[in-house]
C-alpha atoms as a PDB file:
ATOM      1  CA  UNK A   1      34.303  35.761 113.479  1.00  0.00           C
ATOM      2  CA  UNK A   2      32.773  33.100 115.412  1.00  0.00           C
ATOM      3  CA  UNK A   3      34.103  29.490 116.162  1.00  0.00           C
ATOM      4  CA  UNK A   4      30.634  28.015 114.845  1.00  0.00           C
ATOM      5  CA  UNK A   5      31.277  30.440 111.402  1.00  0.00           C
ATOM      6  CA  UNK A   6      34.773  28.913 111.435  1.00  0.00           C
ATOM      7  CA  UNK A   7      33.647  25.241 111.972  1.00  0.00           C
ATOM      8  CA  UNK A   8      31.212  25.952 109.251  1.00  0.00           C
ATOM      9  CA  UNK A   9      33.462  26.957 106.617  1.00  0.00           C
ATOM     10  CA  UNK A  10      35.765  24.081 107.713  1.00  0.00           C
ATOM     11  CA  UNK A  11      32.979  21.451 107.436  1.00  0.00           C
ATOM     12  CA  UNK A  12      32.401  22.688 103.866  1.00  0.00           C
ATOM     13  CA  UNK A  13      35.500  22.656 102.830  1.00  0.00           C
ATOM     14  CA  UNK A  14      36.057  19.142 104.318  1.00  0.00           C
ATOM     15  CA  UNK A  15      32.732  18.629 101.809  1.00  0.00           C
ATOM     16  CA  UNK A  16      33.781  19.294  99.067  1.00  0.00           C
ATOM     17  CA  UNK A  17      36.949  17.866  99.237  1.00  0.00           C
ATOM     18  CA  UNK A  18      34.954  14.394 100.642  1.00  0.00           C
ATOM     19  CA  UNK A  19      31.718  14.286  99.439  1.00  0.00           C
ATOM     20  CA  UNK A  20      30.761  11.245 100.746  1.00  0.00           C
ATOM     21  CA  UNK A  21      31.177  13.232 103.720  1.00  0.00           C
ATOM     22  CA  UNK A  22      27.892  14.791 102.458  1.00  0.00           C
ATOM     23  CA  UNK A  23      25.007  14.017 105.090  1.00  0.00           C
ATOM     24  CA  UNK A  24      27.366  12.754 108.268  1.00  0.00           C
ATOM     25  CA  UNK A  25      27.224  14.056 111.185  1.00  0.00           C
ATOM     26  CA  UNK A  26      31.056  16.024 112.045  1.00  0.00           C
ATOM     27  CA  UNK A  27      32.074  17.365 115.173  1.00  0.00           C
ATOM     28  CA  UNK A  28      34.461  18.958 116.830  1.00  0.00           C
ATOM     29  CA  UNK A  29      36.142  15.868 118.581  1.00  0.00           C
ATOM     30  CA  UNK A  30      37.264  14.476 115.037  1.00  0.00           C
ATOM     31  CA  UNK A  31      40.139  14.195 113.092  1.00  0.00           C
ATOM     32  CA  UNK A  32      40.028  14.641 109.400  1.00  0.00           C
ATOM     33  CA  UNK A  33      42.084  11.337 108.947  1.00  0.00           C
ATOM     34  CA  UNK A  34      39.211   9.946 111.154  1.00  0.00           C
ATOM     35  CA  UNK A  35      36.365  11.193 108.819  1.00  0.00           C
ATOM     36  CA  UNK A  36      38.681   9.272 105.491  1.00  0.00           C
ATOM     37  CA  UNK A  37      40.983  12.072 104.279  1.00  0.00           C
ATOM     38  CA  UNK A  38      44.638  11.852 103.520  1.00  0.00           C
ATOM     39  CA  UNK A  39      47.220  13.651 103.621  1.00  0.00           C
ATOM     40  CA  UNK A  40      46.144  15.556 100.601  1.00  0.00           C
ATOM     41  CA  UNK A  41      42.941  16.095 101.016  1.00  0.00           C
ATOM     42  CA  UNK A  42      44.031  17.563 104.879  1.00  0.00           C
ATOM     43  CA  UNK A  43      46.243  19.916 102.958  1.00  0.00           C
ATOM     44  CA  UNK A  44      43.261  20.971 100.217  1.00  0.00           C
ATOM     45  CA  UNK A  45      40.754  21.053 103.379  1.00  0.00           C
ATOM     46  CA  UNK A  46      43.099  23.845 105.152  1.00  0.00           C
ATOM     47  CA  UNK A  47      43.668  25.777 101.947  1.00  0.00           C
ATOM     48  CA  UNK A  48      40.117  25.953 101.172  1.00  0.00           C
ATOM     49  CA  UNK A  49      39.122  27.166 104.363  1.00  0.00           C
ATOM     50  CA  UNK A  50      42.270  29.335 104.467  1.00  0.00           C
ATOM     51  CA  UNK A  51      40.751  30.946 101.550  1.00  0.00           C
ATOM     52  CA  UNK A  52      37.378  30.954 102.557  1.00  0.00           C
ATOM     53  CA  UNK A  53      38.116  32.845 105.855  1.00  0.00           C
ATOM     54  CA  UNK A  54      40.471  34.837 103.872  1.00  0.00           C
ATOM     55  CA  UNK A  55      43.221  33.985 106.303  1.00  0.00           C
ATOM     56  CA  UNK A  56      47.112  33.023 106.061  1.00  0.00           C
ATOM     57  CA  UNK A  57      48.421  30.361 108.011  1.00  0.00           C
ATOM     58  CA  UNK A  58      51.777  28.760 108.009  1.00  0.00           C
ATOM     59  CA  UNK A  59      51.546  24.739 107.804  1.00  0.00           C
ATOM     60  CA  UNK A  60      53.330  25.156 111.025  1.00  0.00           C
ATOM     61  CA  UNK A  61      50.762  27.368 112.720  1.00  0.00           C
ATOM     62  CA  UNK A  62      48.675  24.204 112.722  1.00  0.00           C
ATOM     63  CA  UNK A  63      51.460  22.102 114.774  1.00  0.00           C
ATOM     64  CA  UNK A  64      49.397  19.875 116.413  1.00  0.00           C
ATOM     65  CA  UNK A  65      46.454  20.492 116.153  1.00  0.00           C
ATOM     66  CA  UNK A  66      44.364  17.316 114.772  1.00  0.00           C
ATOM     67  CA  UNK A  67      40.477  16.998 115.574  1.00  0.00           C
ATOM     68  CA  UNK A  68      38.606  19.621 114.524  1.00  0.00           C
ATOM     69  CA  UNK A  69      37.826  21.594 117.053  1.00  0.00           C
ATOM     70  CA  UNK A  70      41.763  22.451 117.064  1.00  0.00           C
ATOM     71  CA  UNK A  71      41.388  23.330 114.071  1.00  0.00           C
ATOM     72  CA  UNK A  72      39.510  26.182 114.889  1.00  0.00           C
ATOM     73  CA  UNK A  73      40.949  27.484 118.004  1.00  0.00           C
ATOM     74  CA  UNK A  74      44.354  27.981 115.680  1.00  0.00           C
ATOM     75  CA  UNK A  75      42.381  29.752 112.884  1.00  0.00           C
ATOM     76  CA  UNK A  76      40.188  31.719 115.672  1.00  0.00           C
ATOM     77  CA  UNK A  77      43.262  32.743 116.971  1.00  0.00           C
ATOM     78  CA  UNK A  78      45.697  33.194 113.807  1.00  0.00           C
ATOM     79  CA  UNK A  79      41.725  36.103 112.353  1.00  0.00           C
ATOM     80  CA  UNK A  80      42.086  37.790 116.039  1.00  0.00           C
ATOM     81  CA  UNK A  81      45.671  38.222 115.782  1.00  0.00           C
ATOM     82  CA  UNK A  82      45.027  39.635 112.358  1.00  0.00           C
ATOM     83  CA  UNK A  83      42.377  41.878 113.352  1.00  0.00           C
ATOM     84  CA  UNK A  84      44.412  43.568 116.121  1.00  0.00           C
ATOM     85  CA  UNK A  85      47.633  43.762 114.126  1.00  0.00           C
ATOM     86  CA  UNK A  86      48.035  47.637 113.165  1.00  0.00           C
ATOM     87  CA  UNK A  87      47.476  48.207 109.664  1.00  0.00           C
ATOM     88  CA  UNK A  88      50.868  49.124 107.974  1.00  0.00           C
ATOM     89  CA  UNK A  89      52.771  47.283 111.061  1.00  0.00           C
ATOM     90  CA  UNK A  90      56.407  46.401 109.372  1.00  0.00           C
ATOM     91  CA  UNK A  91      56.321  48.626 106.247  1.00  0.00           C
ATOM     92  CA  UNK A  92      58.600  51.786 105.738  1.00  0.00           C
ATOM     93  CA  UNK A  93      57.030  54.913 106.208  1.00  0.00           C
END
């Protein structure tokens, strides 16, 4: 998947947890505490998207990682790590 689909599914997600995000302009260089949410509504944003992308990330996979763009780089690279990961790698045969 592409950093743009990522961004995309994070920018919804940041929508519908903000709405009155609805209609501004986000890039990559912000932070979601910039852009009004809390604490919260960071935690809701990541799930969403975590969902979304059909991805698991530990809260400490995103470290720190704050504007956006970050963001994506750690779920970009938590999807590729998934994709190359053997299927079956770590169960009993």
């Amino acid at each position: 998947m592409t950093e743009s689909r990522i961004f995309a599914a994070l920018t919804r997600n940041l929508v519908d947890v903000l709405p009155d995000l609805l209609g501004v302009h986000i890039t990559p260089d912000l932070t979601m505490r910039e852009l009004g949410a809390n604490s919260i509504d960071r935690m809701d944003v990541l799930i969403g998207t975590q969902e979304e992308l059909d991805v698991k990330i530990p809260v400490s996979g995103f470290g720190a990682a704050q504007e956006l763009g970050a963001l994506v780089a750690v779920f970009a690279e938590h999807m590729q790590a998934s994709a190359q990961a053997p299927t079956g790698a770590g169960r009993p045969a």
